[in-house]
Protein backbone atom coordinates (compact mmCIF):
# COMPACT_ATOMS: atom_id res chain seq x y z
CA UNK A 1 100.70 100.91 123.89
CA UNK A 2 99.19 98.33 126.08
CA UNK A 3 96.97 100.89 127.34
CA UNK A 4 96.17 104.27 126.53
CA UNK A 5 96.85 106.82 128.96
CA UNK A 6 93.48 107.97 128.82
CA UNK A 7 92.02 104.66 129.38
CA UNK A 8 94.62 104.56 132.72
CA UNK A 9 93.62 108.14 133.85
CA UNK A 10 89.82 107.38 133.54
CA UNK A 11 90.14 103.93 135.49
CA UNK A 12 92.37 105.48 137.92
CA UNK A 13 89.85 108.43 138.67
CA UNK A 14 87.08 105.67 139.19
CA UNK A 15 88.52 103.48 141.44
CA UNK A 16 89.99 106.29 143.70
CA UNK A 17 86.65 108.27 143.69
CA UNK A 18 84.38 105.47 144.44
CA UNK A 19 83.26 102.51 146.78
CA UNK A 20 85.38 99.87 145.42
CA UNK A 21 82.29 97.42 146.31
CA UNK A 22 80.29 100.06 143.78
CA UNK A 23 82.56 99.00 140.66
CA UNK A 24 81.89 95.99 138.48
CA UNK A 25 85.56 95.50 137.24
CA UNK A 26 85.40 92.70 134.59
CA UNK A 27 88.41 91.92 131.59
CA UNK A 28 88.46 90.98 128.25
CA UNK A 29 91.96 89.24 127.24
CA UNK A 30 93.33 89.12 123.74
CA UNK A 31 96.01 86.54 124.74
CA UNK A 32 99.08 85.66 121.91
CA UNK A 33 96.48 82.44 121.01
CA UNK A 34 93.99 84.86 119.82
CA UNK A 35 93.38 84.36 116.66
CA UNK A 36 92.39 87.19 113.77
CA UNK A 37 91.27 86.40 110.47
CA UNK A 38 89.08 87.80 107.67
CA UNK A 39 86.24 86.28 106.74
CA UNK A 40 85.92 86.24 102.56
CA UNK A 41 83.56 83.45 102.25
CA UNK A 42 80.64 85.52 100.79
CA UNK A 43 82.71 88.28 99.45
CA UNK A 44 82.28 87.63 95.70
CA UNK A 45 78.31 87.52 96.72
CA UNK A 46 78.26 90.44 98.76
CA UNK A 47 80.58 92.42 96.20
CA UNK A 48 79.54 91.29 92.95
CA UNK A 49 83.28 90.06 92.02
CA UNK A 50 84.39 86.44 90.76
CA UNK A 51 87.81 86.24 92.23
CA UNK A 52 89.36 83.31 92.52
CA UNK A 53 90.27 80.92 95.25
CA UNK A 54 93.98 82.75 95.21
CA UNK A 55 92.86 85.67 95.27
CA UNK A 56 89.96 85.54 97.51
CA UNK A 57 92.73 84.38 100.12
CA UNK A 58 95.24 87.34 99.35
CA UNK A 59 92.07 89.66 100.18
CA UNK A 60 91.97 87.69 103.06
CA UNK A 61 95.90 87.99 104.20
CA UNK A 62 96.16 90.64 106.62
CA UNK A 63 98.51 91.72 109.89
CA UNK A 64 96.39 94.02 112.28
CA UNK A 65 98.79 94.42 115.66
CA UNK A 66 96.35 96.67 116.95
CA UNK A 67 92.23 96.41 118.73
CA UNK A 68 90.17 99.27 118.93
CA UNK A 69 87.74 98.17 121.39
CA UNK A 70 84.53 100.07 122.27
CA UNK A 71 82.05 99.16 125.31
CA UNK A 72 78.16 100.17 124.72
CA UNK A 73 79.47 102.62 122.24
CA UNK A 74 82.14 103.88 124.73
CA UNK A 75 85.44 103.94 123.66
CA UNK A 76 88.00 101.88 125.78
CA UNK A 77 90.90 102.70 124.03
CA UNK A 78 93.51 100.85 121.77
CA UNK A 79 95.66 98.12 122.62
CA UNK A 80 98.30 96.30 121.14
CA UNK A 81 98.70 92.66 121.03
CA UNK A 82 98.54 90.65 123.37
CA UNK A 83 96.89 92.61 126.03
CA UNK A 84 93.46 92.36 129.17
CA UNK A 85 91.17 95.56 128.74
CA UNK A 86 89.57 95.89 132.26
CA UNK A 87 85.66 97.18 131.78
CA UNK A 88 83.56 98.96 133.76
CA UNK A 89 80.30 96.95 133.09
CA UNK A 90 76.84 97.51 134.02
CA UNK A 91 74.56 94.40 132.92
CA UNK A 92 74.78 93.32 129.35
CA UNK A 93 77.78 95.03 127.64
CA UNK A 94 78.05 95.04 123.81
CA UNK A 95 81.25 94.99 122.42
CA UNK A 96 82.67 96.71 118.88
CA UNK A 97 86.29 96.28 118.10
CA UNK A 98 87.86 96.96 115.18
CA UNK A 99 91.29 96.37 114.03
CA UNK A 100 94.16 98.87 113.90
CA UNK A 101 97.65 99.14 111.74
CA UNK A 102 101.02 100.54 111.86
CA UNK A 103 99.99 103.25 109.02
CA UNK A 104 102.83 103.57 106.11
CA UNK A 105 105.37 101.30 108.25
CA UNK A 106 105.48 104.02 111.21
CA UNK A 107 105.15 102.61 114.51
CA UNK A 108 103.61 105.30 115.75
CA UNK A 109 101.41 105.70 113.47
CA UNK A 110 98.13 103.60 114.57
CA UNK A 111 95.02 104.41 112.92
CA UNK A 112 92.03 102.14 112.75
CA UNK A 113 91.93 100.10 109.80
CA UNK A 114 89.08 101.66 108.20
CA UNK A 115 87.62 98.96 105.23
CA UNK A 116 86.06 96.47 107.79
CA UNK A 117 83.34 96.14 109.67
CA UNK A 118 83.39 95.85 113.41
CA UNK A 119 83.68 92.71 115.32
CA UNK A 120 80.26 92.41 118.10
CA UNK A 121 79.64 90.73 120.92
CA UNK A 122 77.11 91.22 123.91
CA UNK A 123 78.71 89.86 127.32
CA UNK A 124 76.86 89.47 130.47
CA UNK A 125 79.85 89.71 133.36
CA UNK A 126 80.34 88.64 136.32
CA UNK A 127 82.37 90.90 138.02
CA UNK A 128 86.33 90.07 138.73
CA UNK A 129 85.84 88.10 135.68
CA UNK A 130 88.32 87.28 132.78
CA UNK A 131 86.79 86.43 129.57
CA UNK A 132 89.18 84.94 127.16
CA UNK A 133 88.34 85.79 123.18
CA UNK A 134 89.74 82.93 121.03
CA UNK A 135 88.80 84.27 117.83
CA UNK A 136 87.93 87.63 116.26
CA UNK A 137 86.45 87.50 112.35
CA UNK A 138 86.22 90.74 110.15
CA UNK A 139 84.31 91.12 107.12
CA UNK A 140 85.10 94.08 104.63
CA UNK A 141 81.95 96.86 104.47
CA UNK A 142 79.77 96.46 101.40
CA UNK A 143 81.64 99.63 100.04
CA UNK A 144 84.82 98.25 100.16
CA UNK A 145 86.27 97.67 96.49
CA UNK A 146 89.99 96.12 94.96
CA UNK A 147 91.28 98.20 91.87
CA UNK A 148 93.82 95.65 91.56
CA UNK A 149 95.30 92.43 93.29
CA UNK A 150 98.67 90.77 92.05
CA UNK A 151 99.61 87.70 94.44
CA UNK A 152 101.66 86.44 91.17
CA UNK A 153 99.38 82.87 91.07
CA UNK A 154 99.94 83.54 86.92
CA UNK A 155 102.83 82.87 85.48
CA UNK A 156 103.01 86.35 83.13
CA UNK A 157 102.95 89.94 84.49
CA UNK A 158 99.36 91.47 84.16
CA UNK A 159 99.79 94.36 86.40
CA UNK A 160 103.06 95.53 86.53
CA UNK A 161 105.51 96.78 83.78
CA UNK A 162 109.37 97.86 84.32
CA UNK A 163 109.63 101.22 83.38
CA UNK A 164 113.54 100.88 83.54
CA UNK A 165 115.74 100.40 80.11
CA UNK A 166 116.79 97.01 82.20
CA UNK A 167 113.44 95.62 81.65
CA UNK A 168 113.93 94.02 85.18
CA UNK A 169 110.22 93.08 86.29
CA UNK A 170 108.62 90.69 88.98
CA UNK A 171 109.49 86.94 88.11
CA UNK A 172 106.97 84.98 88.96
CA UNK A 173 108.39 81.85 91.49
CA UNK A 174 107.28 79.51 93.81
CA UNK A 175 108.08 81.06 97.18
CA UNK A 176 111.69 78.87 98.55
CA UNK A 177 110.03 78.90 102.32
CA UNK A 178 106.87 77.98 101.06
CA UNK A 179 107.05 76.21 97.59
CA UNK A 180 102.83 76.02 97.94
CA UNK A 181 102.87 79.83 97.56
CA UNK A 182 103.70 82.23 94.52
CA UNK A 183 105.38 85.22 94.88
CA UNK A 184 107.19 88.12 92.90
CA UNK A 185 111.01 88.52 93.03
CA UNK A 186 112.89 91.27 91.69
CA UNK A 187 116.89 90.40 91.01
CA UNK A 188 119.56 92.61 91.01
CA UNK A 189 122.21 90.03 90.73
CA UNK A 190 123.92 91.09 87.23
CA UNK A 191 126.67 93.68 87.43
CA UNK A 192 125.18 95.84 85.05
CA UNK A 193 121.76 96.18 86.78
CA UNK A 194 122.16 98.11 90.25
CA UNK A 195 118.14 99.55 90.14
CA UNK A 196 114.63 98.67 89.09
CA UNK A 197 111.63 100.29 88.76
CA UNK A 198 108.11 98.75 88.28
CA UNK A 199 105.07 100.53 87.58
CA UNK A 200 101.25 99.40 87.65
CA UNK A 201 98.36 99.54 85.46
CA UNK A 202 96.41 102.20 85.82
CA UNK A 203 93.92 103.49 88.44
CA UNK A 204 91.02 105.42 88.20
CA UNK A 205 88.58 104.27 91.24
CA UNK A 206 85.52 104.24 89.48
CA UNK A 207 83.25 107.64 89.41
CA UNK A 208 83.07 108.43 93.14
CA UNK A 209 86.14 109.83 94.91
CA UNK A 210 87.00 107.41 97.53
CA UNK A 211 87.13 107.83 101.40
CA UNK A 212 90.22 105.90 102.04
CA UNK A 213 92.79 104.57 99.56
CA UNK A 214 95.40 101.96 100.67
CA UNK A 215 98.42 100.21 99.17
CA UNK A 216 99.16 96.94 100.94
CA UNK A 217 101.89 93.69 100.37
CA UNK A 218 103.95 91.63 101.96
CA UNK A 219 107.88 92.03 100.96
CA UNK A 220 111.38 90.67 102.27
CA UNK A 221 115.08 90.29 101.28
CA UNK A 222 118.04 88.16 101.45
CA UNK A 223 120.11 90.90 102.81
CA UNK A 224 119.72 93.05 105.59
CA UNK A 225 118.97 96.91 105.17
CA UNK A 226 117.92 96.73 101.85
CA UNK A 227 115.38 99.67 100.65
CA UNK A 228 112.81 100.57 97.91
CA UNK A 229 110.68 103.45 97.27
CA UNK A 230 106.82 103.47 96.43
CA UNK A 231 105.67 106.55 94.84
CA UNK A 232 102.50 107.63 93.63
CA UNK A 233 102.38 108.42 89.44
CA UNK A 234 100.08 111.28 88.48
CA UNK A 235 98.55 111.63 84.63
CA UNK A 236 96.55 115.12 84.64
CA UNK A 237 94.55 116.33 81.87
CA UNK A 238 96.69 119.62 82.11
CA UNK A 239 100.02 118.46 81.10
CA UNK A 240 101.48 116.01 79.42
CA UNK A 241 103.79 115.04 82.44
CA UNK A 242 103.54 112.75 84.88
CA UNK A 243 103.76 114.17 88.39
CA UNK A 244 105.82 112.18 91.17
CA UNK A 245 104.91 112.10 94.70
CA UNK A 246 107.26 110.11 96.32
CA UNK A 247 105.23 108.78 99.75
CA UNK A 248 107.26 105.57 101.43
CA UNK A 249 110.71 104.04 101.97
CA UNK A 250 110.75 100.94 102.92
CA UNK A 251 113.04 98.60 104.82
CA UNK A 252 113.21 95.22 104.17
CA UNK A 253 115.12 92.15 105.67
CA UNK A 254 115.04 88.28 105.84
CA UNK A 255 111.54 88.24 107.26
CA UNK A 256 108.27 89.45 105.82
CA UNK A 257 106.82 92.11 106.59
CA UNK A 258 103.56 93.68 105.82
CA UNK A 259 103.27 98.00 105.14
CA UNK A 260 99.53 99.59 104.41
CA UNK A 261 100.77 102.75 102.67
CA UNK A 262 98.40 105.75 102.64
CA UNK A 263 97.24 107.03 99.00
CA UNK A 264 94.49 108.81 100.53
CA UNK A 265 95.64 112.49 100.42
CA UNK A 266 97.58 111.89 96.94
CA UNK A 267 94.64 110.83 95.12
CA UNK A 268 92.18 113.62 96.66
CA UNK A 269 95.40 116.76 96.20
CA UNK A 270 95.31 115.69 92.66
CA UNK A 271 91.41 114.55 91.80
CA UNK A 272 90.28 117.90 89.78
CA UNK A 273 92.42 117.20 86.81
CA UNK A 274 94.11 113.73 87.15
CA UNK A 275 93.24 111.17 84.47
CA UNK A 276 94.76 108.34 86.22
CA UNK A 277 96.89 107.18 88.76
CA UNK A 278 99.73 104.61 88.91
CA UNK A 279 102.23 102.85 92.05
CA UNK A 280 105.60 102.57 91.50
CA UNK A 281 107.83 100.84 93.13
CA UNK A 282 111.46 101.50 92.92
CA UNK A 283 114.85 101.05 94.63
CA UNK A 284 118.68 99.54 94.17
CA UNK A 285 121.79 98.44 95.54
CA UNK A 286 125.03 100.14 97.12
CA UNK A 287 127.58 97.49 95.98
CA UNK A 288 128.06 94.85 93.94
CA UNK A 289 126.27 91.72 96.02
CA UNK A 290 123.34 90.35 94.44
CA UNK A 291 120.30 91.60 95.97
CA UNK A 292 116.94 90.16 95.62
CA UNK A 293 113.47 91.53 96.98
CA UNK A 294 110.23 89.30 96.69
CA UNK A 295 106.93 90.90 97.56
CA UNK A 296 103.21 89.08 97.90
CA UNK A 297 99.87 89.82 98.23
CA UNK A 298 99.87 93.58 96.72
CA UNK A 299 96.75 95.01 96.62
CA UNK A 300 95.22 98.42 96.38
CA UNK A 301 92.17 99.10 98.16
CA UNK A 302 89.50 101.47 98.34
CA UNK A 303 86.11 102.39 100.35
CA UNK A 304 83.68 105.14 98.63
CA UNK A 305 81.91 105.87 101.99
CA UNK A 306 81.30 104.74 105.44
């Protein structure tokens, strides 16, 4: 993933079918101090929300392993992390790169993150030369909305309800690696209670059908190997029950991890007749060792065009 083949194929057929003294060869390198972050500063402005301090910086939390980097509107591929794209350069170049994802926890799975905007600069090379970028800032587009955000900064439960007799539902703690931090934690750690299940509020992304639908957090375990399901909830107009479209298993293990899981094609199957739509999130435990999963920063996002 360093390079795509077509990137190597097209550099190799320059190079072998030309002067080498005709080719301005210059590099752009993403080193492992390259920094990515999402700008928020003016998002309330720009959106027309009030969030929070909190919250603003759970919009803000993000893991994109991934560049998509395009040259004067030419695409140069996409590149993992950290990586040198050599460019073919003529004059002043303008760079667009946007970042890219390991879709629904697959890794190979890479599609371009699609709520931001891209990331611009105009370079004047020298050739042979190696231009470090320190930084890269994102801003989300203007149509870029949140129909919900739980980072668990209260101390009750606004979006999520257990839909299990156990009642077991997110507590609400200060994170044990980072006692700054709030997170959720689900416990299965009484004999009697081997499964949750917690369900949000409900979703109906406004009046215009969106173009892209994520569901994004940040989860971990204390135990290796452990599991949980999301699954998309379906109220239509046309019945009285719910439809389940299981879309994710997830692993999780001592150290976070991020997942952007797709919603897109569940929300548009089901758009004619649904009345709302709700995430669950669901899973259990094989023996009797306690088991507990804590989860951050879960959002659901949305973009209504491009």
């Amino acid at each position: 993933m360093k390079k795509t083949l077509l990137v190597f194929i097209f550099f190799t057929a320059l190079l072998s079918g030309c002067q080498r003294e005709e080719i301005k060869v210059a590099y752009l390198n993403f080193s492992e101090s390259t920094t990515i972050t999402m700008d928020v500063s003016t998002f309330n402005q720009e959106h027309g929300t009030n969030y929070d301090a909190s919250e603003l910086a759970s919009i803000a939390n993000q893991k994109f392993p991934d560049l998509w980097v395009y040259a004067n509107s030419t695409t140069l591929g996409t590149w993992e992390m950290p990586c040198k794209v050599p460019v073919i350069f003529n004059d002043s170049t303008l760079f667009s790169i946007f970042p890219g994802i390991k879709l629904n926890g697959v890794s190979t799975m890479r599609p371009r993150y699609p709520f931001v905007e891209p990331y611009t600069m105009t370079v004047n090379f020298q050739n042979g030369e190696i231009l470090d970028v320190e930084n890269i800032t994102f801003k989300y587009a203007p149509t870029t909305h949140f129909e919900f955000i739980e980072n668990f900064t209260k101390d009750y439960n606004s979006i999520f309800h257990p839909s299990k007799d156990n009642g077991i539902n997110f507590e609400h703690i200060a994170d044990p690696e980072e006692p700054i931090n709030r997170i959720g934690r689900i416990s299965m750690d009484v004999d009697s209670i081997t499964e949750f299940e917690v369900i949000s509020s409900d979703m109906t992304f406004g009046n215009v059908l969106p173009a892209d639908i994520f569901l994004e957090m940040d989860y971990r375990c204390d135990v290796e190997a452990a599991e949980f399901t999301v699954t998309m909830l379906v109220d239509k107009s046309t019945t009285s029950v719910t439809t389940s479209e299981p879309l994710v298993v997830a692993n999780a293990g001592p150290q976070w991890k991020k997942i952007y899981v797709n919603l897109t094609k569940s929300v548009h199957r089901n758009s004619l007749n649904a009345i709302n739509y709700r995430v669950q999130i669901s899973g259990g435990r094989d023996d009797n060792n306690p088991v507990h999963l804590y989860f951050d920063n879960i959002k659901v996002i949305y973009i209504t065009s491009y």
